[in-house]
Protein backbone atom coordinates (compact mmCIF):
# COMPACT_ATOMS: atom_id res chain seq x y z
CA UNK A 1 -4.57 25.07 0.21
CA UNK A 2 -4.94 21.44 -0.63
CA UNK A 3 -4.05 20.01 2.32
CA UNK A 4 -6.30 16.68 2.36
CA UNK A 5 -3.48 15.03 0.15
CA UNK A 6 -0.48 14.49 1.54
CA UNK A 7 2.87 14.67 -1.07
CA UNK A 8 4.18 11.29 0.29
CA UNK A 9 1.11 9.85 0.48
CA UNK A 10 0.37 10.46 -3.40
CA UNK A 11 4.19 9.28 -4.51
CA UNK A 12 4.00 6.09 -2.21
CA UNK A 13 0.80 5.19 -3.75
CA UNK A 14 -0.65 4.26 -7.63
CA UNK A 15 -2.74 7.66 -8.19
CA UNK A 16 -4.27 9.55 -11.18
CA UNK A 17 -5.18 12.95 -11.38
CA UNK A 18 -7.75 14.12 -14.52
CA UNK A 19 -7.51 18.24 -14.33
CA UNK A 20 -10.29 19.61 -16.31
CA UNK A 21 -11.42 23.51 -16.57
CA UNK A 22 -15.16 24.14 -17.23
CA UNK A 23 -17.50 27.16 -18.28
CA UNK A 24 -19.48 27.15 -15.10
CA UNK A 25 -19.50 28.94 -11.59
CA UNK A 26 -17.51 27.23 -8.62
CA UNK A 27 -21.25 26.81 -7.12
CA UNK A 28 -22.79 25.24 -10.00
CA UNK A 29 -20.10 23.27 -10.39
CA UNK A 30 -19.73 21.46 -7.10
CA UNK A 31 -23.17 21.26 -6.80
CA UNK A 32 -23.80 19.48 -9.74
CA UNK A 33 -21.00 17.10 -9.70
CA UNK A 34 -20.62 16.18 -6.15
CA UNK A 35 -23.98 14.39 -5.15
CA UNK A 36 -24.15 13.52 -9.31
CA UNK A 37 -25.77 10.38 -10.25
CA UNK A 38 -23.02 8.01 -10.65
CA UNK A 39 -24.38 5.64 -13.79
CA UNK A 40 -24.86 8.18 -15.80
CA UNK A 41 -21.13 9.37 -15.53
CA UNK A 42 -19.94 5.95 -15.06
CA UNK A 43 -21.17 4.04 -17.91
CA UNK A 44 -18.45 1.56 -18.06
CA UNK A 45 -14.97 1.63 -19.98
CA UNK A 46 -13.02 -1.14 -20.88
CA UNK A 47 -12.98 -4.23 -18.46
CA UNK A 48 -14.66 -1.57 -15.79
CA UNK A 49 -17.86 -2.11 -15.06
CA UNK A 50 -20.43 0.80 -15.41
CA UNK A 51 -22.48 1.40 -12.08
CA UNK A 52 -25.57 0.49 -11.76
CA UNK A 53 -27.04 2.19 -8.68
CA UNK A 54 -26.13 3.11 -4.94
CA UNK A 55 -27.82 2.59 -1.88
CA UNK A 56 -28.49 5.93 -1.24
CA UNK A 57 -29.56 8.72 -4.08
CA UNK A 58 -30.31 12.00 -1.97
CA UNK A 59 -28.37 13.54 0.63
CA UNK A 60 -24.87 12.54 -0.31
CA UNK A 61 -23.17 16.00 1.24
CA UNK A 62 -21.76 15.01 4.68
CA UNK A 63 -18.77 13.54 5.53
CA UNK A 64 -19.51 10.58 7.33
CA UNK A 65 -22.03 9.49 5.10
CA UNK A 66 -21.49 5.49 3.69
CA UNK A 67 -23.77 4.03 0.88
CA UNK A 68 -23.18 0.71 -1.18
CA UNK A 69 -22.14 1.38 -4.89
CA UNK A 70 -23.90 -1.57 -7.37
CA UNK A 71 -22.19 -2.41 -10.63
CA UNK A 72 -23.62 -3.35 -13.75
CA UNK A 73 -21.30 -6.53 -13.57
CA UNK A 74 -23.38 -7.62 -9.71
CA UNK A 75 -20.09 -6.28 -7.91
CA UNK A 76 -20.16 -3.79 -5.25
CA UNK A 77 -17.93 -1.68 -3.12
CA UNK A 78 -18.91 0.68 0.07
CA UNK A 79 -18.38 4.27 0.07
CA UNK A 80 -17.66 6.65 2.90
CA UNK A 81 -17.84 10.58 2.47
CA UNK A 82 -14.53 11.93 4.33
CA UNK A 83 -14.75 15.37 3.67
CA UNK A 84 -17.23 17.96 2.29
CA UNK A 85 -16.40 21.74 2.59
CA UNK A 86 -19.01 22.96 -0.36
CA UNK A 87 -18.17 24.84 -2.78
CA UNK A 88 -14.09 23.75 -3.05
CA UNK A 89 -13.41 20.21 -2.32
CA UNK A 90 -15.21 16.94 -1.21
CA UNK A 91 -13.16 13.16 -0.30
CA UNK A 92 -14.53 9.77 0.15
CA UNK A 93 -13.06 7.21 0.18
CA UNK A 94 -14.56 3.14 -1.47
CA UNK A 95 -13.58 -0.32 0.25
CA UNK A 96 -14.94 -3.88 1.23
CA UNK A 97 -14.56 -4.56 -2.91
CA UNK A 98 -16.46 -7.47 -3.90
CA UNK A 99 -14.96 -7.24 -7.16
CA UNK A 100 -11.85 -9.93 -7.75
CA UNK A 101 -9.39 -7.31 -9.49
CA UNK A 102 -9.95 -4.86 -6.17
CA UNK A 103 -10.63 -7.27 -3.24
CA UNK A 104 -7.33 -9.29 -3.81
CA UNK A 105 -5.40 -6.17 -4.43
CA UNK A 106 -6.83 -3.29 -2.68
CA UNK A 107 -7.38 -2.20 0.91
CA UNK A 108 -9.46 1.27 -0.21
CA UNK A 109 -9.20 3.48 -3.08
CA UNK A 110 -9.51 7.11 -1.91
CA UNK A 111 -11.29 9.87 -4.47
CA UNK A 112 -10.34 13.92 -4.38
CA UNK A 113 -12.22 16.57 -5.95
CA UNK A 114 -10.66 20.13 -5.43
CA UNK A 115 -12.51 22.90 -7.07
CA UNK A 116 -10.85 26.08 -7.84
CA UNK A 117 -12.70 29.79 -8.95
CA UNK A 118 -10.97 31.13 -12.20
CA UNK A 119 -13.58 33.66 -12.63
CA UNK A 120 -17.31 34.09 -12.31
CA UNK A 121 -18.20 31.60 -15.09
CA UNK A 122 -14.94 29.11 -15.31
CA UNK A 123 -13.85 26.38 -12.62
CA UNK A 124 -11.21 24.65 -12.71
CA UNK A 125 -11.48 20.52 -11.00
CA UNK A 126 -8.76 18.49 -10.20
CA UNK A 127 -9.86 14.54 -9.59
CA UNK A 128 -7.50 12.12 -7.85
CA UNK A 129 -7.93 8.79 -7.48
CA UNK A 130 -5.68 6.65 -5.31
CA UNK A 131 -5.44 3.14 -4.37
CA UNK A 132 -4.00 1.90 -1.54
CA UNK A 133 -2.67 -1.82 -1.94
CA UNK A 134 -2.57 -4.89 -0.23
CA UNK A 135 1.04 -5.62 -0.41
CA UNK A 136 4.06 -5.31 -3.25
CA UNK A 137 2.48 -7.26 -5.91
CA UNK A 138 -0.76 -5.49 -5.90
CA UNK A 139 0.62 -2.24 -5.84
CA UNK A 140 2.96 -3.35 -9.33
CA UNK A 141 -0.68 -4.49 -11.28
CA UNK A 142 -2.66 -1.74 -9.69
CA UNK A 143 0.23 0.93 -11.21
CA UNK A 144 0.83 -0.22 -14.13
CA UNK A 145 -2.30 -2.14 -15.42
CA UNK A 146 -5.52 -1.15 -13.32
CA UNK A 147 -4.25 2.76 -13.43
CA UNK A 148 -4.55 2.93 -16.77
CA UNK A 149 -8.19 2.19 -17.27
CA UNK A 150 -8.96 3.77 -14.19
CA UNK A 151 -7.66 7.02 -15.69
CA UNK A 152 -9.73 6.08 -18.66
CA UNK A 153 -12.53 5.86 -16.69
CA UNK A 154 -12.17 8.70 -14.63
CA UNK A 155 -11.45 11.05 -17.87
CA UNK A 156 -15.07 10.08 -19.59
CA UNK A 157 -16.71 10.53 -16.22
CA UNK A 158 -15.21 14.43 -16.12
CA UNK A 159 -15.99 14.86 -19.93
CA UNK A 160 -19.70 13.64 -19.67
CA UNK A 161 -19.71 16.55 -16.52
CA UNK A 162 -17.81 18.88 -18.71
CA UNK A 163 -20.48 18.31 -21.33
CA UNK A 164 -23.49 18.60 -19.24
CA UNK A 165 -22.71 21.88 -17.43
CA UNK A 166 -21.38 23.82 -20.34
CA UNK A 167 -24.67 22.81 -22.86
CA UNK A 168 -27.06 23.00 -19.41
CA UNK A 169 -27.89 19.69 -20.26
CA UNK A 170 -28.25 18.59 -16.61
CA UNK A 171 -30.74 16.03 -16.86
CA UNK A 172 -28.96 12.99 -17.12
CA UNK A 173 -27.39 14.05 -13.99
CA UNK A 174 -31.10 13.48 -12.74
CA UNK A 175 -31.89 10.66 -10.47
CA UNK A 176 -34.59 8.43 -11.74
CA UNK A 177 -37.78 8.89 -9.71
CA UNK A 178 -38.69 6.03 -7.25
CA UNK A 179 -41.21 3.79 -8.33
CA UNK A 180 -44.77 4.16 -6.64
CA UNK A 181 -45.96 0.75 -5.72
CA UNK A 182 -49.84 -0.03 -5.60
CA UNK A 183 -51.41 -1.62 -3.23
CA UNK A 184 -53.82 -4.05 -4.18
């Protein structure tokens, strides 16, 4: 039951939703995608930038957990895990935008990942994004102008995903080892 989103909630609010079925396991599935290394599914689209790094690259399955998302543009954003019940949905939530299109229009912009068992090898995901607005104004641009390359954005993320997990191709999913300084 997906009772994280509320239906008056999502109407009141500018929202997406990209649906996407996959040849995968649930398990597989949510455990690739939900502590996945975000630049290599977000390399940019349109006037979004692509992310560069977060503060923190292991250990991003608890709610509760906040880390500091960098974009390739020198923006950033924080982001709070709300809700993590492994394999079948995970929430978290992104605000304190340092990016002028968000921080003058948005007070968060909430993420939803439901994952649903077809059969043994297919999942189906449904991703909603929502953003909750400053005021009347923002909520008109956000709708009708920043939804539409968020959707964008959100629809290459779930196709590089789709990609990776049906060809087992999970590398670029990989974060990049730390670098060993030497000591001199």
């Amino acid at each position: 039951m997906k009772t994280a989103i509320k239906k008056t909630e999502v109407r009141r609010n500018p929202h997406t939703t990209i649906i996407a079925t996959m040849q995968a396991p649930i398990e597989q599935a949510f455990d690739y995608i939900a502590p996945i290394y975000l630049p290599h599914i977000f390399p940019g689209t349109g006037p979004i930038a692509g992310i560069a790094g977060t503060s923190v690259d292991a250990g991003w399955n608890k709610a509760g957990l906040s880390r500091t998302i960098y974009f390739t543009d020198g923006t950033t954003t924080k982001e709070t895990m709300l809700q993590w019940n492994a394999p079948t949905h995970f929430a978290y939530k992104n605000e304190e935008f340092t990016s002028p299109a968000l921080k003058y229009t948005a007070i968060r912009v909430e993420g939803e990942w439901f994952f649903t068992r077809l059969d043994d090898n297919t999942t189906k995901i449904e991703w909603t994004y929502r953003a909750i607005p400053k005021n009347f104004l923002a909520k008109f641009f956000i709708r009708y102008v920043l939804m539409r390359f968020i959707t964008r954005m959100l629809q290459q993320a779930m196709d590089i995903a789709k990609h990776d997990l049906e060809t087992g191709d999970l590398a670029g999913a990989q974060f990049p080892p730390v670098p060993v300084s030497t000591i001199e």
